[in-house]
Protein backbone atom coordinates (compact mmCIF):
# COMPACT_ATOMS: atom_id res chain seq x y z
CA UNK A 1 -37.14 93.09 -101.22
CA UNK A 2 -38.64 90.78 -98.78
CA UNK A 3 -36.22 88.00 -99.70
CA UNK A 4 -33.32 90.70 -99.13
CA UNK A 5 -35.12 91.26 -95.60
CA UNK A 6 -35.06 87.64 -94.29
CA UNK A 7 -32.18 86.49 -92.20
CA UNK A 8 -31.49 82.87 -93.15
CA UNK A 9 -30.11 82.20 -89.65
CA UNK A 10 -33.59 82.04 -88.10
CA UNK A 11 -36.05 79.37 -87.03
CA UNK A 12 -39.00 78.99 -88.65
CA UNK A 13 -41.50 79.38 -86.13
CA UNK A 14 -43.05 75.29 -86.89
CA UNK A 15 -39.05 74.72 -86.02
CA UNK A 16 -39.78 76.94 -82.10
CA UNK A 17 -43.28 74.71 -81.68
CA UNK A 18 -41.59 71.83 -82.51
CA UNK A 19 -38.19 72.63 -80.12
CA UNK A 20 -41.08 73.42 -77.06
CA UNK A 21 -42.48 70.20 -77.63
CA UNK A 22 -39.55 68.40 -77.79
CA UNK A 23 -37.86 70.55 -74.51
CA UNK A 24 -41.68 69.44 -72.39
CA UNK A 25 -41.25 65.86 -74.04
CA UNK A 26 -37.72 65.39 -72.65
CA UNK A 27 -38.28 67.01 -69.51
CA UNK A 28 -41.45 65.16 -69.10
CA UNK A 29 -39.42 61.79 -69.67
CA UNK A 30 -36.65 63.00 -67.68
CA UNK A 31 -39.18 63.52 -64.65
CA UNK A 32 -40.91 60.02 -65.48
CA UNK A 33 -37.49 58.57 -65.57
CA UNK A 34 -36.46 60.79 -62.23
CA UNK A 35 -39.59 59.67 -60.45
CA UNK A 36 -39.26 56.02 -61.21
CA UNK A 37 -36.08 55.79 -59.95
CA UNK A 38 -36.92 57.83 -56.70
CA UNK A 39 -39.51 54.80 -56.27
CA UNK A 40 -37.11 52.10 -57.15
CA UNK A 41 -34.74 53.97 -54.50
CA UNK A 42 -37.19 54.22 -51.96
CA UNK A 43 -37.97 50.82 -52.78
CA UNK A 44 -34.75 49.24 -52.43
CA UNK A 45 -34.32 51.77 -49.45
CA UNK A 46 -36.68 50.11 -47.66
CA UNK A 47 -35.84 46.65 -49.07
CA UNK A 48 -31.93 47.31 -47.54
CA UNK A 49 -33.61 48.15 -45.02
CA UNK A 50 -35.95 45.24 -44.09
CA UNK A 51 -33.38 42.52 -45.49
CA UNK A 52 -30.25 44.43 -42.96
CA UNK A 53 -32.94 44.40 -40.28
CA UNK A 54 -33.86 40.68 -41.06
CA UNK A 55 -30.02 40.01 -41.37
CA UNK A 56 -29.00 41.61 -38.03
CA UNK A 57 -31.90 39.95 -36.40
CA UNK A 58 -30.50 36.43 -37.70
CA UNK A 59 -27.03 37.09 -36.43
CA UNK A 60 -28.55 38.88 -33.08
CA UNK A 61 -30.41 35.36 -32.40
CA UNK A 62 -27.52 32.90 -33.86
CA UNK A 63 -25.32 35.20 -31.93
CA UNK A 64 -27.43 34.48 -28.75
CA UNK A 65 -27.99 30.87 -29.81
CA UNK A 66 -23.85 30.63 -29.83
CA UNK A 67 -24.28 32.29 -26.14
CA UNK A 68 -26.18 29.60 -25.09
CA UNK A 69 -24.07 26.94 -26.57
CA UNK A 70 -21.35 28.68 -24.73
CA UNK A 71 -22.55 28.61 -21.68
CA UNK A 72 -24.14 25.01 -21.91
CA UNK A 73 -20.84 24.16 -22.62
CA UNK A 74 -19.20 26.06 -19.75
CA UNK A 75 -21.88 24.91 -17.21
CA UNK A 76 -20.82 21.34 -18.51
CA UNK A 77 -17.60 21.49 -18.22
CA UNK A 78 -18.10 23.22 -14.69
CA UNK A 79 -19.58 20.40 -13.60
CA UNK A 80 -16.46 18.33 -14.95
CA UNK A 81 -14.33 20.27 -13.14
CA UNK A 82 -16.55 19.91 -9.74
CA UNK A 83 -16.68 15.90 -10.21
CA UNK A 84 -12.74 15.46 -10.91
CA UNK A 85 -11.68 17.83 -7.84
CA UNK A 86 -14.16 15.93 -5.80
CA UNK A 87 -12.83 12.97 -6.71
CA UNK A 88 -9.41 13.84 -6.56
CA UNK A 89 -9.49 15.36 -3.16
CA UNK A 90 -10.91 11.56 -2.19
CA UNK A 91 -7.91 10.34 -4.08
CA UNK A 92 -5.13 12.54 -2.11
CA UNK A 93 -7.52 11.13 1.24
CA UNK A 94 -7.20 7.52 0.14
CA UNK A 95 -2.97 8.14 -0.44
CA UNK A 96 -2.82 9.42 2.87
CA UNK A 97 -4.63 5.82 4.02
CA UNK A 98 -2.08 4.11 2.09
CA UNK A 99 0.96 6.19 3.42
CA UNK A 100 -0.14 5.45 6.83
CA UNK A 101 -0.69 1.90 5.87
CA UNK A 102 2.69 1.22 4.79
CA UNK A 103 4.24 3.25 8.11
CA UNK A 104 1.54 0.58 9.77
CA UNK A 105 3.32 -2.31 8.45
CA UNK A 106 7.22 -1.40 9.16
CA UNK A 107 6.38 -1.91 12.76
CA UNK A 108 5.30 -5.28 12.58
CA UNK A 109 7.71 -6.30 9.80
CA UNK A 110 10.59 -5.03 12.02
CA UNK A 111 9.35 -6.98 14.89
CA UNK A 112 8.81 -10.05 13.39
CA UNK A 113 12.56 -9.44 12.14
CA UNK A 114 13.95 -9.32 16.04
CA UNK A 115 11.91 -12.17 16.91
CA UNK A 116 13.51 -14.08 13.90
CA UNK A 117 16.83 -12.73 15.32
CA UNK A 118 16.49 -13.16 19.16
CA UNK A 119 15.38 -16.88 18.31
CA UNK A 120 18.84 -17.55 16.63
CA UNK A 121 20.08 -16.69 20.46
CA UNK A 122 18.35 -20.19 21.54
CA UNK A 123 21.07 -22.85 22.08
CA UNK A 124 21.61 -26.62 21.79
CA UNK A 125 18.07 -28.92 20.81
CA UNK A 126 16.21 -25.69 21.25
CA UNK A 127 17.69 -24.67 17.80
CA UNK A 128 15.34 -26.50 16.21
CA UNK A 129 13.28 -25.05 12.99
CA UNK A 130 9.88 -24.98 14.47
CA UNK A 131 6.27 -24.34 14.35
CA UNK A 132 6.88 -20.44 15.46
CA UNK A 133 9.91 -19.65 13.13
CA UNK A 134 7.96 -21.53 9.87
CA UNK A 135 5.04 -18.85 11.28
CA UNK A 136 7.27 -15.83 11.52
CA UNK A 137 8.75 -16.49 8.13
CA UNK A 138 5.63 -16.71 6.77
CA UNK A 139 4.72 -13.37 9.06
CA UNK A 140 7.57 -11.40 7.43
CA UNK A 141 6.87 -12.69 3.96
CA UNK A 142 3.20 -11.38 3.84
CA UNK A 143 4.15 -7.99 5.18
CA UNK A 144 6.83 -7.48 2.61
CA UNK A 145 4.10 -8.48 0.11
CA UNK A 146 1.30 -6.11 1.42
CA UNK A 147 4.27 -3.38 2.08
CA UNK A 148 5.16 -4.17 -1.96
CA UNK A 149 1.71 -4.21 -3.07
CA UNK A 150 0.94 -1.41 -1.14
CA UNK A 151 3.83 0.46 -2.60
CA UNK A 152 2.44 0.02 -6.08
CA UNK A 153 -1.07 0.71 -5.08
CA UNK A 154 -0.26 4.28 -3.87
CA UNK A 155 2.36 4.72 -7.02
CA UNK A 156 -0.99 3.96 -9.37
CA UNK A 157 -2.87 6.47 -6.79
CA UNK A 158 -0.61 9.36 -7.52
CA UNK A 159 -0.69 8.59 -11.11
CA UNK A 160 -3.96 8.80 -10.93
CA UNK A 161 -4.46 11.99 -8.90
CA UNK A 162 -1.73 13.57 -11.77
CA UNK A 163 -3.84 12.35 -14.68
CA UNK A 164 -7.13 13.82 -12.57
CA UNK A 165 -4.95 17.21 -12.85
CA UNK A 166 -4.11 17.37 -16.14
CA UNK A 167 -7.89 16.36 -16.93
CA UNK A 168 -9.06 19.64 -15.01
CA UNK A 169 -6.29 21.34 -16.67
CA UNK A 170 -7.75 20.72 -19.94
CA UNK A 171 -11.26 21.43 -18.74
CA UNK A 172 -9.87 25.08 -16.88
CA UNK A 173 -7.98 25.52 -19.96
CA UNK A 174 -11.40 24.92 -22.04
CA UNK A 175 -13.39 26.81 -19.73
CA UNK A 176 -10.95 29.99 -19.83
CA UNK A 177 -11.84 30.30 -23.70
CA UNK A 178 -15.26 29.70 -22.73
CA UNK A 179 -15.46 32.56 -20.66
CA UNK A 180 -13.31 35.06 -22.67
CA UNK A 181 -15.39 33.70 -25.91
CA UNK A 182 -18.52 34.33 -23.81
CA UNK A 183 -17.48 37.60 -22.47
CA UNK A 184 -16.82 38.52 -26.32
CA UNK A 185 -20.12 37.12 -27.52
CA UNK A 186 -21.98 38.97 -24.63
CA UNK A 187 -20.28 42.45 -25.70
CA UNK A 188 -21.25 41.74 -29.23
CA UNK A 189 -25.21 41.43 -28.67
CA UNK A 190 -24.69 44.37 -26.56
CA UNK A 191 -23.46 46.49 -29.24
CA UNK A 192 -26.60 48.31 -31.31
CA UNK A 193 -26.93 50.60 -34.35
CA UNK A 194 -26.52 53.36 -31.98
CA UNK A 195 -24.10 52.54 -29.60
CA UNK A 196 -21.65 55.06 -29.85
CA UNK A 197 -17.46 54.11 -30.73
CA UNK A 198 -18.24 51.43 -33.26
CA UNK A 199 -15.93 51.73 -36.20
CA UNK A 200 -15.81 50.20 -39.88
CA UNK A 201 -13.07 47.36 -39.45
CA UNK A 202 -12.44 46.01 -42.94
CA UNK A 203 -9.99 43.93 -41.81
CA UNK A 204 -11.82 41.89 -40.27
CA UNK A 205 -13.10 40.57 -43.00
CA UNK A 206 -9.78 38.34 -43.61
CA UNK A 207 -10.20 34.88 -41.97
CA UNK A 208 -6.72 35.00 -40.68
CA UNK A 209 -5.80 32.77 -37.55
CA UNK A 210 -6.81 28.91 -37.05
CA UNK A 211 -10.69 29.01 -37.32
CA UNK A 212 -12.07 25.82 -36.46
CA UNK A 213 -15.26 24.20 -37.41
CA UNK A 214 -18.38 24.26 -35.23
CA UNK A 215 -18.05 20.39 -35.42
CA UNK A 216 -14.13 20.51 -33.83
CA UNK A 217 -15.41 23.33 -32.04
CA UNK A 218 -17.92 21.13 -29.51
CA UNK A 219 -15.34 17.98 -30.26
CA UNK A 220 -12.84 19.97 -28.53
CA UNK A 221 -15.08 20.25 -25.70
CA UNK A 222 -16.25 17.15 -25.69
CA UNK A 223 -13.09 14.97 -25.87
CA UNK A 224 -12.45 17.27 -22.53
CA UNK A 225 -15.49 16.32 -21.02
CA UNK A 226 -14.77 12.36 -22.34
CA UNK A 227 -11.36 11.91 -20.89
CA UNK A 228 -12.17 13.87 -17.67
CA UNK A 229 -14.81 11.38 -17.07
CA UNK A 230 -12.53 8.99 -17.89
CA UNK A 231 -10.19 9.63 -15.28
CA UNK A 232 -13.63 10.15 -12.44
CA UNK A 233 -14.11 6.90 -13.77
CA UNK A 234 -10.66 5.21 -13.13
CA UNK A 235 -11.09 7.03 -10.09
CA UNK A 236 -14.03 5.16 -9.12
CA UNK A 237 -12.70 2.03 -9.81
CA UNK A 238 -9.10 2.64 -8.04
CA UNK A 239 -11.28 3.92 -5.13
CA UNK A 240 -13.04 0.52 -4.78
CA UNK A 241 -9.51 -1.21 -5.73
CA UNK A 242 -7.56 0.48 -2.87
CA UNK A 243 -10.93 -0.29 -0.04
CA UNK A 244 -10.35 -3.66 -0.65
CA UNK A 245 -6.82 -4.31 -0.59
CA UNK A 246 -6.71 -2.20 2.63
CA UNK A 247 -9.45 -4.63 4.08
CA UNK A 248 -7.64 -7.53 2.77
CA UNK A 249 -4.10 -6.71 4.01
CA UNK A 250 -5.36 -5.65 7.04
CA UNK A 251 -7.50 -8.84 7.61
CA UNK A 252 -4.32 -11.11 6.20
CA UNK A 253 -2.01 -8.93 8.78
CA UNK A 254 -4.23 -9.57 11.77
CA UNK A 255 -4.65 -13.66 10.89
CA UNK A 256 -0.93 -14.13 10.76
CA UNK A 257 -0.38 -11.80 13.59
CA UNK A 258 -2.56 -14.38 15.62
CA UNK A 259 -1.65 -17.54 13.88
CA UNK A 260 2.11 -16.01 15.00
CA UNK A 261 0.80 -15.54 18.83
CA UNK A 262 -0.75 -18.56 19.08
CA UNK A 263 2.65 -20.49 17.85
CA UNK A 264 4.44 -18.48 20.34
CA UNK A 265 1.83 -19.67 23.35
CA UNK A 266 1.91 -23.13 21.92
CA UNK A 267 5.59 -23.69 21.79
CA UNK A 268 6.42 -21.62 25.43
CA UNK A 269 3.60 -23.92 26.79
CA UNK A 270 5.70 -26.88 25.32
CA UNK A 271 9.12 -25.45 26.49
CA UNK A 272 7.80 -24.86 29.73
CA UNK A 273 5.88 -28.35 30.31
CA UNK A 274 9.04 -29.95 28.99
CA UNK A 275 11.32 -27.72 31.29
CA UNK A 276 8.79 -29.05 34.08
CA UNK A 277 9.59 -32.67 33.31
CA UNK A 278 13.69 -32.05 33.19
CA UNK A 279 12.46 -30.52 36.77
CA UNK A 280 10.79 -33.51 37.78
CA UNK A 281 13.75 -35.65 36.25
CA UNK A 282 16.65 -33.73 37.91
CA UNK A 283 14.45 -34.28 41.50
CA UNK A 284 14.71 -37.91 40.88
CA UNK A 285 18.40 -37.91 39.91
CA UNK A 286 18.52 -36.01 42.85
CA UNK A 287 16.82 -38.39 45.08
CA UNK A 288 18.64 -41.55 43.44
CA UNK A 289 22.34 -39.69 43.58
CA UNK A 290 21.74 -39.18 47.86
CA UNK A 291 20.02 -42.59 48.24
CA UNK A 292 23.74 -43.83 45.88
CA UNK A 293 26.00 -41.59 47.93
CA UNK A 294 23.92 -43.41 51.01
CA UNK A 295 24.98 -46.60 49.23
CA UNK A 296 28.26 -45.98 48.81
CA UNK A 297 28.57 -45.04 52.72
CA UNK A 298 27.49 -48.10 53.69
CA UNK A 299 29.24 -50.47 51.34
CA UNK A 300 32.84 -48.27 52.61
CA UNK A 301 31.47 -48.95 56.07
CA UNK A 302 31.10 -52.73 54.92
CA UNK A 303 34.60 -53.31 54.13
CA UNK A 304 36.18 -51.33 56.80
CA UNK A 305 34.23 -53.53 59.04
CA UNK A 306 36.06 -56.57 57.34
CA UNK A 307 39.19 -55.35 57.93
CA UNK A 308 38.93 -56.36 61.92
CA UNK A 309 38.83 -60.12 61.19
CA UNK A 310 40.97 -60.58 57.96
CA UNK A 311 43.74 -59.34 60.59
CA UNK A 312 42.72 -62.01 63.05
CA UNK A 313 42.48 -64.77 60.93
CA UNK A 314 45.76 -64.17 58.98
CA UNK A 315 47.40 -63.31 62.36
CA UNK A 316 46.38 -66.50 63.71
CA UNK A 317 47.10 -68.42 60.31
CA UNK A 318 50.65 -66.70 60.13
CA UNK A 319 51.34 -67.36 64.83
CA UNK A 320 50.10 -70.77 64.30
CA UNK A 321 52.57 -71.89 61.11
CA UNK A 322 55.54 -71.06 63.70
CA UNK A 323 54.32 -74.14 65.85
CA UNK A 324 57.03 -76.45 66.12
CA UNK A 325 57.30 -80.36 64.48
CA UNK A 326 54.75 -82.23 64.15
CA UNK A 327 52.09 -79.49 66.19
CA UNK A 328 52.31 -77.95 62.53
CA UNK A 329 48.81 -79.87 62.18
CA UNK A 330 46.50 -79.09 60.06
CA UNK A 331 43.85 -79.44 61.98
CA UNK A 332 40.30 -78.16 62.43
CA UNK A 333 41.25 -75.03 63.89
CA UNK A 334 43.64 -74.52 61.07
CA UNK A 335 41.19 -75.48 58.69
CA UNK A 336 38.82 -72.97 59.70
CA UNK A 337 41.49 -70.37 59.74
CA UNK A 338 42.00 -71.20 56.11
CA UNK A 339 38.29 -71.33 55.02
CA UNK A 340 37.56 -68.00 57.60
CA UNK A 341 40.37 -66.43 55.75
CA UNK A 342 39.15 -67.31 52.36
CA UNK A 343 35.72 -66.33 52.77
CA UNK A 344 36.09 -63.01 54.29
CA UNK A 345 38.38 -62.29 50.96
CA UNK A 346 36.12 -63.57 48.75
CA UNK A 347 33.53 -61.43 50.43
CA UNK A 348 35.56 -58.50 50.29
CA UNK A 349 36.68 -59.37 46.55
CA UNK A 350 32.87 -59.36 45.92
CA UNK A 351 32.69 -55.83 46.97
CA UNK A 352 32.98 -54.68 43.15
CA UNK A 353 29.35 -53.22 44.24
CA UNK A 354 31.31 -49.94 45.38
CA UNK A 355 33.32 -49.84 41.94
CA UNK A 356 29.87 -50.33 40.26
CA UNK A 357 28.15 -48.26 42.74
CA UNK A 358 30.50 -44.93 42.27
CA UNK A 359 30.45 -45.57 38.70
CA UNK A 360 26.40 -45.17 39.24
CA UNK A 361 27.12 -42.10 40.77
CA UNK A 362 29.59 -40.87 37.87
CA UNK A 363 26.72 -41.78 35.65
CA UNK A 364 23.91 -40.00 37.67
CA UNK A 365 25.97 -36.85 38.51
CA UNK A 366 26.89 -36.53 34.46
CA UNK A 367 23.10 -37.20 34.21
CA UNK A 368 22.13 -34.03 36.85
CA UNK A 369 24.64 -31.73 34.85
CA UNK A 370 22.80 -32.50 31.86
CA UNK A 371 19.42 -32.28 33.12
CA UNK A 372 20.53 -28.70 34.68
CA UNK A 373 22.20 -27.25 31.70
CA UNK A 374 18.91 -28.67 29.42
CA UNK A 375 16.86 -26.86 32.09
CA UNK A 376 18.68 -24.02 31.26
CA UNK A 377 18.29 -23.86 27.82
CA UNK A 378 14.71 -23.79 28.85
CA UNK A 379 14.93 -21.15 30.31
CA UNK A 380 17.42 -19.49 28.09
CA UNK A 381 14.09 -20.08 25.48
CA UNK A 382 11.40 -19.23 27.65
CA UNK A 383 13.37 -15.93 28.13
CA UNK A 384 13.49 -15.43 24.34
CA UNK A 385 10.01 -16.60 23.30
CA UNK A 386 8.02 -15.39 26.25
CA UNK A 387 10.04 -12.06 27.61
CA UNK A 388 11.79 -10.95 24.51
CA UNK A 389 9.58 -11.84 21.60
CA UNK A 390 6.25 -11.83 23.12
CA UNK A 391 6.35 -8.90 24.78
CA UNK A 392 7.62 -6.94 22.05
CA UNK A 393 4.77 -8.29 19.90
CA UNK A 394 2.61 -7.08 22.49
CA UNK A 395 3.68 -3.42 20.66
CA UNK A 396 2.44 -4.45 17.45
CA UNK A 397 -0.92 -2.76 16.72
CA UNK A 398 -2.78 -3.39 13.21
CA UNK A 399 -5.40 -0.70 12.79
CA UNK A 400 -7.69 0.10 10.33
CA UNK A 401 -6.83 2.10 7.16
């Protein structure tokens, strides 16, 4: 009857003890197992936690290191920028010296031109190729030089100040990243855990663009800095380049200038010593022609005196042949008729002293034309040399550039 009573579907109580057991068991491990991973969380919580902290802190101070770099860089390349405008504003000061040096030498270029031109005016042995002309040559071939050499000089000076420009346009170029990289860099180390507007950006992630290495990175920079000094460089040396040809072409200017002037003095002290002595020359041709024309005079006044007894004589001569017969005697009388006749015509024959005499005169006369129209020429060359030439040159005026 009991057997009939007992439901085979139920537990046998050892079956309910041993279910409990196993229910506190598995909840016990569950808890064990629940517990140790709360710990491992908290654990690794706090290890996130620490190694994020440690993390951010190593990219807060590489991120200011970078600042740093940045502005070491920018405070470099500032003080690029400073040097090459300083020394390109010198530059632009030392073209304007050469501008006005080569409007200094047309002046004196042109003028020794005229004088070379007003000298071709001189006439006859005044022509002559001398001391002054090889001088003036000379005078106008070392201006065009210096004018040429000064012409490539301030060519090479505005070469320079354009390379000095594209320099600084590199380094404002360089120093405009810079400043946008620093202005980045600052708002980065501004930003916080708490500042408010920061979003996730996955994106950004992707190295997309042209990253450069830190190495090209300060290369960049640095090849900037390297050619800018470069150019201060070149700058320093055209500086001391263009100071000494200005010194030198000035100095060579002034010497010929001089060396010109003191040809010019020279020769119009010849000119006018030698127009002295064509002075002193013509006075005495002068002085010889009157005493000649006195000369003449006289020997005219000779012969007509002559004339008187010729007429006589020959009278007598010519009454005395009509005596008749035998009183056609030669006698003393007649005799000295005949040698009274001959002598005054031999003494007048022997008056070829007036031919020569006026031929003297011819000669002396021709001689006083010459002497006046050399004088002349003199003159016509002291009136080139000392008015035209000298005076203009007294306009030339060689400064200091």
């Amino acid at each position: 009857m009991a057997r009939l009573l007992q439901d085979p579907s139920k537990l046998h109580p050892s079956e309910w003890y041993s279910a409990n057991r196993m229910q506190r068991a598995s909840t016990e491990s569950q808890k064990s197992r629940s517990e140790c991973n709360i710990a491992e969380s908290w654990r690794l919580v706090d290890e996130i936690e620490k190694t994020t902290q440690k993390t951010q802190s190593d990219v807060n101070k590489k991120l200011e290191q970078r600042r740093e770099e940045i502005k070491f860089w920018r405070q470099e390349l500032d003080n690029k920028v400073e040097q090459i405008v300083h020394e390109t504003e010198i530059l632009l000061t030392f073209k304007k010296r050469l501008e006005r040096a080569l409007d200094g030498c047309k002046e004196p270029l042109v003028v020794a031109q005229k004088c070379l031109l007003y000298r071709q005016r001189r006439v006859g042995v005044d022509l002559v190729h001398d001391e002054v002309e090889k001088e003036l040559l000379k005078e106008a071939e070392v201006l065009q030089g210096i004018i040429a050499l000064l012409g490539r000089t301030l060519e090479q000076t505005k070469e320079q100040i354009r390379r000095n420009r594209s320099a600084k346009y590199n380094l404002d170029m360089d120093l405009k990243d810079k400043f946008t990289a620093l202005t980045i860099d600052d708002y980065c180390a501004s930003l916080t855990n708490d500042t408010p507007h920061i979003l996730y950006a996955d994106s950004a992630m992707k190295l997309e663009g042209n990253f450069v290495s830190p190495e090209d990175w300060i290369d960049f920079s640095n090849i900037n800095v390297k050619k800018a000094d470069k150019q201060r460089n070149n700058s320093l040396a055209l500086k001391a380049l263009i100071d000494g040809i200005l010194s030198q072409t000035v100095n060579d200017m002034r010497k010929q200038c001089e060396v010109v002037n003191a040809a010019f003095r020279n020769r119009v002290k010849e000119v006018k010593d030698a127009k002295h002595k064509l002075e002193t020359l013509l006075a005495v041709v002068m002085d010889e022609i009157a005493s000649q024309e006195k000369n003449i005079a006289a020997l005219k006044k000779a012969i007509a005196d002559k004339e008187g007894p010729v007429k006589v004589a020959q009278t007598r001569l010519d009454v005395r042949n009509r005596r008749p017969n035998v009183e056609r005697c030669y006698d003393t009388v007649h005799s000295s008729l005949m040698s009274e006749v001959q002598e005054i015509t031999k003494n007048i024959q022997r008056q070829d002293a007036l031919a020569q005499a006026q031929k003297e005169l011819k000669a002396l006369t021709r001689r006083q034309l010459s002497l006046e129209e050399e004088i002349k020429v003199k003159e016509n060359t002291l009136y080139i040399d000392e008015v035209l030439c000298m005076q203009l040159r007294e306009s030339v005026c060689i400064n200091n550039y």
